[in-house]
Protein backbone atom coordinates (compact mmCIF):
# COMPACT_ATOMS: atom_id res chain seq x y z
CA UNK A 1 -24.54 22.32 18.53
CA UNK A 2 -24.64 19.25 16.10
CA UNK A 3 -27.90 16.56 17.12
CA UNK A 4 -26.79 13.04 17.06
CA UNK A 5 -27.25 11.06 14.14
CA UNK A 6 -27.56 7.72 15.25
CA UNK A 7 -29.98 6.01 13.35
CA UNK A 8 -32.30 4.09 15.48
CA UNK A 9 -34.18 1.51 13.52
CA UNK A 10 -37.32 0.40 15.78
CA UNK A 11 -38.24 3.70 16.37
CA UNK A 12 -37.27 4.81 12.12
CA UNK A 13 -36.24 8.36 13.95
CA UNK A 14 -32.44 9.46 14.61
CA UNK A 15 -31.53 10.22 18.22
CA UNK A 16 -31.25 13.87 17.94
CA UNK A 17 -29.47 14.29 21.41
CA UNK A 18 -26.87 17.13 22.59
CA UNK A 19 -24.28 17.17 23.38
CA UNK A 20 -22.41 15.04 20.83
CA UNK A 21 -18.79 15.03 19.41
CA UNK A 22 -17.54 13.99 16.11
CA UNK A 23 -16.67 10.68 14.81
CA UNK A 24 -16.16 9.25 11.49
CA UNK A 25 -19.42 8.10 11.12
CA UNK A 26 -21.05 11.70 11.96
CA UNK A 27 -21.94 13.67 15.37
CA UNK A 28 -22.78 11.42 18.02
CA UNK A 29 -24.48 11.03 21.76
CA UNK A 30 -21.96 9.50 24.25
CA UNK A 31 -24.97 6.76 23.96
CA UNK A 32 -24.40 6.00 20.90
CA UNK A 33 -20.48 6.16 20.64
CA UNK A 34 -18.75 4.06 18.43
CA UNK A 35 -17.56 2.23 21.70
CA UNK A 36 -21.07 2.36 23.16
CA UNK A 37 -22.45 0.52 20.01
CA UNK A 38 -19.87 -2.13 20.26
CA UNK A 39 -19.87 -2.50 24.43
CA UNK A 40 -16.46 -1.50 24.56
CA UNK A 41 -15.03 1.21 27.03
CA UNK A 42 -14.84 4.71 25.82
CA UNK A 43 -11.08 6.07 25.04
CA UNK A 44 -9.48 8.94 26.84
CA UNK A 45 -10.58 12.18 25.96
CA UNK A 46 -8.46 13.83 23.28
CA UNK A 47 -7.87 10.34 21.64
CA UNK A 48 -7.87 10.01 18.25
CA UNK A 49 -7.92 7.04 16.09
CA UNK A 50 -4.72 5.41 14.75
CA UNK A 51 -2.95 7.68 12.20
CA UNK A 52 -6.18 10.16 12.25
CA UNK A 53 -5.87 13.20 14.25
CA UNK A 54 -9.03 15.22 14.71
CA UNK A 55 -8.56 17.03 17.67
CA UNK A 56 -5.06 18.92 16.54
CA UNK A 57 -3.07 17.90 19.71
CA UNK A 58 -2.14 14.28 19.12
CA UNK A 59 2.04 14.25 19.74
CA UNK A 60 2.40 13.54 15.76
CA UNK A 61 0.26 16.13 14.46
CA UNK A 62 1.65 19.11 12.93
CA UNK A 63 -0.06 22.18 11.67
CA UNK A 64 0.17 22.00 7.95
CA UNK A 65 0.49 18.65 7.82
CA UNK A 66 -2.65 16.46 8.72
CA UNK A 67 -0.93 13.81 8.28
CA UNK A 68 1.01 11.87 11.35
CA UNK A 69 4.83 12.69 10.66
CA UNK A 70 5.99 8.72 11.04
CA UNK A 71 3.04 7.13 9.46
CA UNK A 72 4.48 4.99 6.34
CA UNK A 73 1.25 4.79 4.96
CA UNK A 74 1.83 8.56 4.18
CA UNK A 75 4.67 7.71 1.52
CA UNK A 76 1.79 5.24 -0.51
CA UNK A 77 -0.89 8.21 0.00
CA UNK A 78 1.58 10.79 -1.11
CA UNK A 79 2.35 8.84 -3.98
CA UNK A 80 -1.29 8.63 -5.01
CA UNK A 81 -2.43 11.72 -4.95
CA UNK A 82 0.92 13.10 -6.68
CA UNK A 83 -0.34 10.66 -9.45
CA UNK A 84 -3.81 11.40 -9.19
CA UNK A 85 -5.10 8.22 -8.05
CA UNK A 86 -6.35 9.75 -5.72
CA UNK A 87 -8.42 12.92 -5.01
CA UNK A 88 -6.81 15.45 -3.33
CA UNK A 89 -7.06 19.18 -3.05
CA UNK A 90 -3.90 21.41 -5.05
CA UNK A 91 -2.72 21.72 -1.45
CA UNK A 92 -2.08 18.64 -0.29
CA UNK A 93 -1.26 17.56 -3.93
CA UNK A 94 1.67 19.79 -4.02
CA UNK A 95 2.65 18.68 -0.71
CA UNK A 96 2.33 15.28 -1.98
CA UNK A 97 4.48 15.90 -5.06
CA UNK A 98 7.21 17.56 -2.60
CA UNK A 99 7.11 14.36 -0.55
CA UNK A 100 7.30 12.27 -3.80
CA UNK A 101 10.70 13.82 -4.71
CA UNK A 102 11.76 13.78 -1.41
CA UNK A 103 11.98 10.28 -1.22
CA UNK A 104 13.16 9.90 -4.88
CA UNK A 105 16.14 12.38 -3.86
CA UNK A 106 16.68 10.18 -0.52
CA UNK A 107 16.79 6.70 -1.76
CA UNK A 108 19.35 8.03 -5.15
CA UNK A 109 21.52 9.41 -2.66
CA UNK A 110 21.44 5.71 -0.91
CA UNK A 111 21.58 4.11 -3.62
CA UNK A 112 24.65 6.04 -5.35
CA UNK A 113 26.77 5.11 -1.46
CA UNK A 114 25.49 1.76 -1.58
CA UNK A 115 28.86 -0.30 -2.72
């Protein structure tokens, strides 16, 4: 089990608490949530952030493809690592490149109906 991470600055010492879960910003206590720090509620379990599945059963998730099926931003990511603007591992990259001419093939075909 993961400590908490928190960095607590009076003290100059990290929480260190169990049990914690993972967030973008590292293992952390339910004290020191994201949504603790802020004074917000804490979401449902099993939520993930927008677009961001971590937990494998968000609706949109499918294995193989991190990625949320009808997230657009996923068509400007693809596009960027298949150019290597981005970093990417030769996995994803390939399934960026696929997704890349996927699109290319999609909007010819519109464009050669289109009157």
């Amino acid at each position: 089990m993961n400590p908490c991470v928190h960095w607590d600055g009076a003290a100059a010492t990290r929480c260190g608490a169990v049990p914690t879960r993972f967030y973008i910003q590292g293992w952390r206590c339910t004290a020191n949530t994201p949504a603790a720090i802020a004074g917000e509620p804490e979401p449902p379990a099993g939520y993930c952030a927008p677009k961001r599945c971590l937990c494998g059963d968000c609706p949109s998730w499918t294995l193989g493809n991190p990625y949320a099926s009808l997230v657009d931003s996923w068509v400007t990511d693809a596009r960027n690592i298949a150019t290597g603007k981005r970093r990417a591992s030769p996995e994803l990259q390939a399934a960026a490149k696929a997704t890349v001419a996927e699109q290319r093939e999609r909007e010819s075909r519109l464009r050669a109906r289109a009157p």
